[in-house]
Protein backbone atom coordinates (compact mmCIF):
# COMPACT_ATOMS: atom_id res chain seq x y z
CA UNK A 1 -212.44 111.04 246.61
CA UNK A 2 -209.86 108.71 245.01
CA UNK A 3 -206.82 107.95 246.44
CA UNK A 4 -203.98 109.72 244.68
CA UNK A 5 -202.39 108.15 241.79
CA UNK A 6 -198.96 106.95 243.28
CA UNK A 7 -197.85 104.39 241.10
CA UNK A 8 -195.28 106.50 238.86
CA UNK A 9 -192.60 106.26 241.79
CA UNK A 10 -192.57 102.30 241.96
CA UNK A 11 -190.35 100.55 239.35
CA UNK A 12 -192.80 98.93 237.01
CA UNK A 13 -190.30 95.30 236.41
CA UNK A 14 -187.90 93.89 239.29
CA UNK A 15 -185.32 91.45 238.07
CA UNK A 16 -185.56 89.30 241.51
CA UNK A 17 -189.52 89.55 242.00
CA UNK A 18 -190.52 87.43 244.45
CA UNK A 19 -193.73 86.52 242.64
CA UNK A 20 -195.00 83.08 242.44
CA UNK A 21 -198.40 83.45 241.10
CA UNK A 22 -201.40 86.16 240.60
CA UNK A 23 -204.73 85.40 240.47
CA UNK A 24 -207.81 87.43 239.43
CA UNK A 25 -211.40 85.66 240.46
CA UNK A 26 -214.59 86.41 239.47
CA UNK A 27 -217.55 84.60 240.89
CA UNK A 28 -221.14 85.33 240.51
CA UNK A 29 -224.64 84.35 242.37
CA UNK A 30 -225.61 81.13 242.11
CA UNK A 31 -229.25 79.40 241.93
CA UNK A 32 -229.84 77.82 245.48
CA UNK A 33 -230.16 73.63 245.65
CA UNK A 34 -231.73 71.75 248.24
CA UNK A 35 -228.01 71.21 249.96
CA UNK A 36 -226.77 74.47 251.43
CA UNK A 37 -223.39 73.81 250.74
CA UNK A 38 -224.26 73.13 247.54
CA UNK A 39 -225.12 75.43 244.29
CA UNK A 40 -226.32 75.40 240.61
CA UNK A 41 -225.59 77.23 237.75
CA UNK A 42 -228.20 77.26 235.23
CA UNK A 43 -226.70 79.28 232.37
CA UNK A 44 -222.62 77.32 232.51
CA UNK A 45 -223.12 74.77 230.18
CA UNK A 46 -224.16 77.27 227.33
CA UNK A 47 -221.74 79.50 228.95
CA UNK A 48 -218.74 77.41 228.53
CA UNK A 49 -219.47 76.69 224.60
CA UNK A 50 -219.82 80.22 224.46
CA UNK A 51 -216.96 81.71 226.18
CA UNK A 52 -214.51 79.20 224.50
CA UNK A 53 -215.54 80.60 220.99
CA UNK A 54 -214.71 84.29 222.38
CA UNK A 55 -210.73 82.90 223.71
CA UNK A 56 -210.03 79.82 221.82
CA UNK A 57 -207.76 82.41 219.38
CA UNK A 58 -205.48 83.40 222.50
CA UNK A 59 -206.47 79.53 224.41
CA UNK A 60 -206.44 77.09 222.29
CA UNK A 61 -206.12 74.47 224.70
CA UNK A 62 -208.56 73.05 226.82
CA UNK A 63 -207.97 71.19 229.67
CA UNK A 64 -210.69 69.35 231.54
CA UNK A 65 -209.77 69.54 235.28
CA UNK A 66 -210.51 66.69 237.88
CA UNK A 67 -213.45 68.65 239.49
CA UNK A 68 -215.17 67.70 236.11
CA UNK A 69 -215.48 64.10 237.08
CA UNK A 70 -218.17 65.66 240.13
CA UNK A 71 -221.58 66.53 239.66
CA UNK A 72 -220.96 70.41 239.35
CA UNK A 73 -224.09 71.36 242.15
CA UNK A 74 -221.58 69.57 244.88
CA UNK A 75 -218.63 71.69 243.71
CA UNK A 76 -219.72 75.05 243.12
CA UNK A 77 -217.39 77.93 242.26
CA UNK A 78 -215.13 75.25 241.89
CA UNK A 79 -212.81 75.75 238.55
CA UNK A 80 -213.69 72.42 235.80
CA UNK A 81 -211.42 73.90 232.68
CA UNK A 82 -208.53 75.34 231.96
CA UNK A 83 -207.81 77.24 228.68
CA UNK A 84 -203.95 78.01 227.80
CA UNK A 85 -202.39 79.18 224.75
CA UNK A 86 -200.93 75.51 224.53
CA UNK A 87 -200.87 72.82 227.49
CA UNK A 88 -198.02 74.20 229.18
CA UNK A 89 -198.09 77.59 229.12
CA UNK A 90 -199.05 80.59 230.86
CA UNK A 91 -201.17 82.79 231.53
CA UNK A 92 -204.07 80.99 231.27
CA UNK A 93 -208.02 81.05 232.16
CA UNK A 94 -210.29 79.08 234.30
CA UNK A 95 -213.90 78.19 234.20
CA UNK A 96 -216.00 76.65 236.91
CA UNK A 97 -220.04 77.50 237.94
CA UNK A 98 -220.19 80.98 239.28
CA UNK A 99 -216.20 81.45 238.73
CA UNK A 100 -213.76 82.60 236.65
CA UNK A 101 -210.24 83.08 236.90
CA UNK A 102 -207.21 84.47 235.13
CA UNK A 103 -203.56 83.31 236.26
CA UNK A 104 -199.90 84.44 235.34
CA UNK A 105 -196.72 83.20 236.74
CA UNK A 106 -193.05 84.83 236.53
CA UNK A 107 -193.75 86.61 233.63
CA UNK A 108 -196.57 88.67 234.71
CA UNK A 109 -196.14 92.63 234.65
CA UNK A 110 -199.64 94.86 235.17
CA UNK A 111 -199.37 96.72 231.78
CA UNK A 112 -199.66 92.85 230.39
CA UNK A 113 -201.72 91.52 232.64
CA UNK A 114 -204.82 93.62 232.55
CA UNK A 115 -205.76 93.62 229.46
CA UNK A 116 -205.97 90.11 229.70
CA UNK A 117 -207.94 90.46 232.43
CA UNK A 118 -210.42 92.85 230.69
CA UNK A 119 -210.60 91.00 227.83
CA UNK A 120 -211.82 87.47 229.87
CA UNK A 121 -214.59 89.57 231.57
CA UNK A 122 -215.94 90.92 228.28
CA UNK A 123 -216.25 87.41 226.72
CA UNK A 124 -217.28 86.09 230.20
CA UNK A 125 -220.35 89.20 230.15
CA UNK A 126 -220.85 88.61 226.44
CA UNK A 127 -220.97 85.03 226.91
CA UNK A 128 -223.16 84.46 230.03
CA UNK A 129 -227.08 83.54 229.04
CA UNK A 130 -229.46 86.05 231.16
CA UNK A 131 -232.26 84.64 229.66
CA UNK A 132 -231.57 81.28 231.90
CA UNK A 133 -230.15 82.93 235.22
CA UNK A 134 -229.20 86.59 235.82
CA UNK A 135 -225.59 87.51 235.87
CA UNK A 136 -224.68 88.90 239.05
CA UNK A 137 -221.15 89.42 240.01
CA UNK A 138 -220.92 89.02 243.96
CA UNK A 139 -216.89 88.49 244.58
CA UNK A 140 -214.12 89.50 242.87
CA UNK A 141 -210.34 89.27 244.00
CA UNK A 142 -207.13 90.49 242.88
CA UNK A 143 -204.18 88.16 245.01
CA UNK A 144 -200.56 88.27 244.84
CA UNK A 145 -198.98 85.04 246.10
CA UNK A 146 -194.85 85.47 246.81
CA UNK A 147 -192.07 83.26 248.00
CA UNK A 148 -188.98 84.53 250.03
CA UNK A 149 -186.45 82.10 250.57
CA UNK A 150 -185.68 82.00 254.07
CA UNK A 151 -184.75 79.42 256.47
CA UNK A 152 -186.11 80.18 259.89
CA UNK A 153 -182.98 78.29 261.89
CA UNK A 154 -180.21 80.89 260.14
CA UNK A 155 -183.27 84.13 260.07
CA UNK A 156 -185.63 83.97 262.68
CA UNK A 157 -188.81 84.75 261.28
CA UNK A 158 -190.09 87.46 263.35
CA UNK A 159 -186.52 89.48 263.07
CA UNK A 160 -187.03 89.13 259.24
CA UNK A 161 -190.49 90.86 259.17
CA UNK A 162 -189.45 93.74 261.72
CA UNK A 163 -186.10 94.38 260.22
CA UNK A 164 -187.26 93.30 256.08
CA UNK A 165 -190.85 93.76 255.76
CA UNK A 166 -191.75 96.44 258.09
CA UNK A 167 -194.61 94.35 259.98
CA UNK A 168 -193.57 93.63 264.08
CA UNK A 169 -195.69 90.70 265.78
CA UNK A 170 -194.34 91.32 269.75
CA UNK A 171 -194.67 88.69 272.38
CA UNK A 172 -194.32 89.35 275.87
CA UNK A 173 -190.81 89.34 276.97
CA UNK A 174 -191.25 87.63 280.29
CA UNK A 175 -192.16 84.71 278.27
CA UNK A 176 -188.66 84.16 276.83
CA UNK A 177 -187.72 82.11 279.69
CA UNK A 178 -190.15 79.60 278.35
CA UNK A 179 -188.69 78.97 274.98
CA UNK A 180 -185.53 79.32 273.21
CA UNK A 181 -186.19 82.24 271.07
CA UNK A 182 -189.01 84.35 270.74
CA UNK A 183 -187.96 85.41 267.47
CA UNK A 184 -187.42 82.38 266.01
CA UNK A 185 -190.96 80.30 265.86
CA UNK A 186 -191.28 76.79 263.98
CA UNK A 187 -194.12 77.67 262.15
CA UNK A 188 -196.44 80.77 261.45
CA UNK A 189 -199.61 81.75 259.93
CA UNK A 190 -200.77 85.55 259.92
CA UNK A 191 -203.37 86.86 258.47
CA UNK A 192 -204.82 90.40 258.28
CA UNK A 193 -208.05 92.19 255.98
CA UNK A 194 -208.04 95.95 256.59
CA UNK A 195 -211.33 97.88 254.49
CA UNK A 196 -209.73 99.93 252.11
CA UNK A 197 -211.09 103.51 251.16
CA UNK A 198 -210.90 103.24 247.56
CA UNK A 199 -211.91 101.23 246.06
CA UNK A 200 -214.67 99.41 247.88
CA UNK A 201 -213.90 95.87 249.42
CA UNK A 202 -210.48 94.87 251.55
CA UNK A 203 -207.13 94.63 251.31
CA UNK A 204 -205.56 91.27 252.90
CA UNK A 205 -202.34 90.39 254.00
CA UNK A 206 -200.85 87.41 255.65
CA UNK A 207 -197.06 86.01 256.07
CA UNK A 208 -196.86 81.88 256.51
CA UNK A 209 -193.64 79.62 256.56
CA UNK A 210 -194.02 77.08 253.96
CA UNK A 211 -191.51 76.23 250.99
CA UNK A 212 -190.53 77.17 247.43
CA UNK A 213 -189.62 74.64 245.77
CA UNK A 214 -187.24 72.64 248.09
CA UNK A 215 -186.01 75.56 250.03
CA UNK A 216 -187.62 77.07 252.66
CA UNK A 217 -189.32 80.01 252.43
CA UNK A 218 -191.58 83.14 253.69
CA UNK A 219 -194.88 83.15 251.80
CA UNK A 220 -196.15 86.31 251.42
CA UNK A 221 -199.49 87.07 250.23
CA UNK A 222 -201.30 90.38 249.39
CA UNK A 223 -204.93 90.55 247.96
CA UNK A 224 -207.69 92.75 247.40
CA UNK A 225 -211.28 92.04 247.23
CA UNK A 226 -215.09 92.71 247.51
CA UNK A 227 -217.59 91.04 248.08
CA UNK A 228 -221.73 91.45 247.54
CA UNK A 229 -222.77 94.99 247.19
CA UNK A 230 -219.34 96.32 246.55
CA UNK A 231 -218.63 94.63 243.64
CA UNK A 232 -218.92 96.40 240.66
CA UNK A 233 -222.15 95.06 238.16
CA UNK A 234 -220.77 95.47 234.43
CA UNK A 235 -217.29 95.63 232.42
CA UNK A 236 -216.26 99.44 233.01
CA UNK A 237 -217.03 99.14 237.18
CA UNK A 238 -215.14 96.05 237.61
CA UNK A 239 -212.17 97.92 235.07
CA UNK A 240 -211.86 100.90 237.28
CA UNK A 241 -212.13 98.58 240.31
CA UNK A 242 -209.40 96.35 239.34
CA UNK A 243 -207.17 99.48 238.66
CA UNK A 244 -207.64 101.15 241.58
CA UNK A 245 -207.55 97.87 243.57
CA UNK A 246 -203.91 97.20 242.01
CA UNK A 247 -202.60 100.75 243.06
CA UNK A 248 -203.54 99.91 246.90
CA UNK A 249 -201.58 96.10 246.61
CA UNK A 250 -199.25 97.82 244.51
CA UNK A 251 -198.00 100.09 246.99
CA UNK A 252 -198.50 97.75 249.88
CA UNK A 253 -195.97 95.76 248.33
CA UNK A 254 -193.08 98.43 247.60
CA UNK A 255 -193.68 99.97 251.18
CA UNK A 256 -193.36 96.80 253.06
CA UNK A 257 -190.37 95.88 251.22
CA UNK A 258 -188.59 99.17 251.16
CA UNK A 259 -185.02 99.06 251.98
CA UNK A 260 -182.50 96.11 251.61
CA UNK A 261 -185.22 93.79 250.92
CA UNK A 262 -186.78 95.89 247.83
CA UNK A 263 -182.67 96.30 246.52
CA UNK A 264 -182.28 92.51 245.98
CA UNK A 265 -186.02 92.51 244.38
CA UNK A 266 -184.03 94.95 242.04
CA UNK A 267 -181.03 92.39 241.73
């Protein structure tokens, strides 16, 4: 049974959104080498001519990364080019062996944003060469990466996720003798991956202290995924999947953030 459709009640733009990046990735099986780290993929080359011609009217530019100065069997599902609509702009789409990978920035809203994703997976399925290796999808995520500013010496940290994000990490109380605030930790790295219902794969969540920009800040990251045998095979499975997988981050994101923190998202 799906889960029920409860996107309506979310405001679909936020003035203040905390959003850094998103990310869609696509990888598929690759050939096996005689390194098992390593990985080849037979059809890219042809691939890569291929897909270009599909986007080049939306991504004109091409941008050769520095992964394509590596033989590509040591780096695989490693990104090698970039296409953009010019050299500095967004969103824009990345190819590597067994990978692909669609990015927006600041500007991103969902009823952009797919379509752009739809469209790179129908040139990347139109594009791929069977005949050489067969295309089989075996990942695919969906990850929201955001920024907070907050400086851990004026907020502690664990205060802000009780009281702002609805998320309590407790420590033992008798420990407090021990350090000068329990609530108030240098650094932190949390990570979570629940299995979701629908669709099939996980949802992942994880809060680290890090920096945006030169400020500090409270980076907070939601994804969904699946991997091998839940990921969808062709265009229309991996278009449901990425809708329903949006409604589950979607809504992780306006719960946790309900309250004072979702008003100044709202400016």
């Amino acid at each position: 049974m799906a889960a029920p459709d409860t996107r309506s009640a979310y405001p679909q733009q936020l003035a203040r959104k905390p959003l850094v990046e998103v990310i869609f990735e696509l990888r598929w099986k690759l050939e096996a080498v005689a390194d098992p780290t390593g990985g080849r993929d037979p059809g890219f080359k042809i691939l890569l001519g291929r897909f270009f011609d599909r986007v080049r009217a939306t991504y004109p530019a091409v941008i050769d990364l520095p992964a394509t100065q590596i033989p590509e069997e040591m780096v695989p599902n490693v990104v090698r080019h970039q296409f953009r609509p010019d050299p500095n702009a967004w969103p824009l789409l990345q190819l590597g062996p067994g990978i692909l990978t669609t990015n927006e920035t600041t500007a991103y809203s969902w009823a952009a944003f797919k379509p752009k994703l739809v469209d790179a997976i129908s040139a990347l399925f139109a594009s791929y060469p069977g005949d050489l290796h067969p295309f089989e999808p075996n990942q695919v995520v969906l990850r929201y990466l955001n920024a907070i500013p907050l400086d851990p010496k004026r907020t502690p940290t664990l205060r802000f996720l009780r009281e702002q994000l609805h998320t309590e990490i407790a420590i033992a109380p008798s420990l407090a003798q021990t350090v000068h605030d329990l609530d108030q930790p240098w650094g932190m790295n949390l990570s979570l991956t629940l299995p979701m219902k629908t669709p099939k794969g996980a949802c992942g969540l994880s809060f680290s202290t890090g920096r945006a920009g030169d400020k500090p800040a409270l980076i907070w990251q939601l994804e969904a995924q699946a991997r091998g045998g839940d990921v969808p095979r062709d265009e229309a499975s991996l278009g449901q999947w990425l809708e329903d997988a949006h409604a589950v981050v979607e809504r992780w994101f306006f719960t946790l953030s309900e309250g004072q923190l979702l008003d100044s998202f709202k400016g």
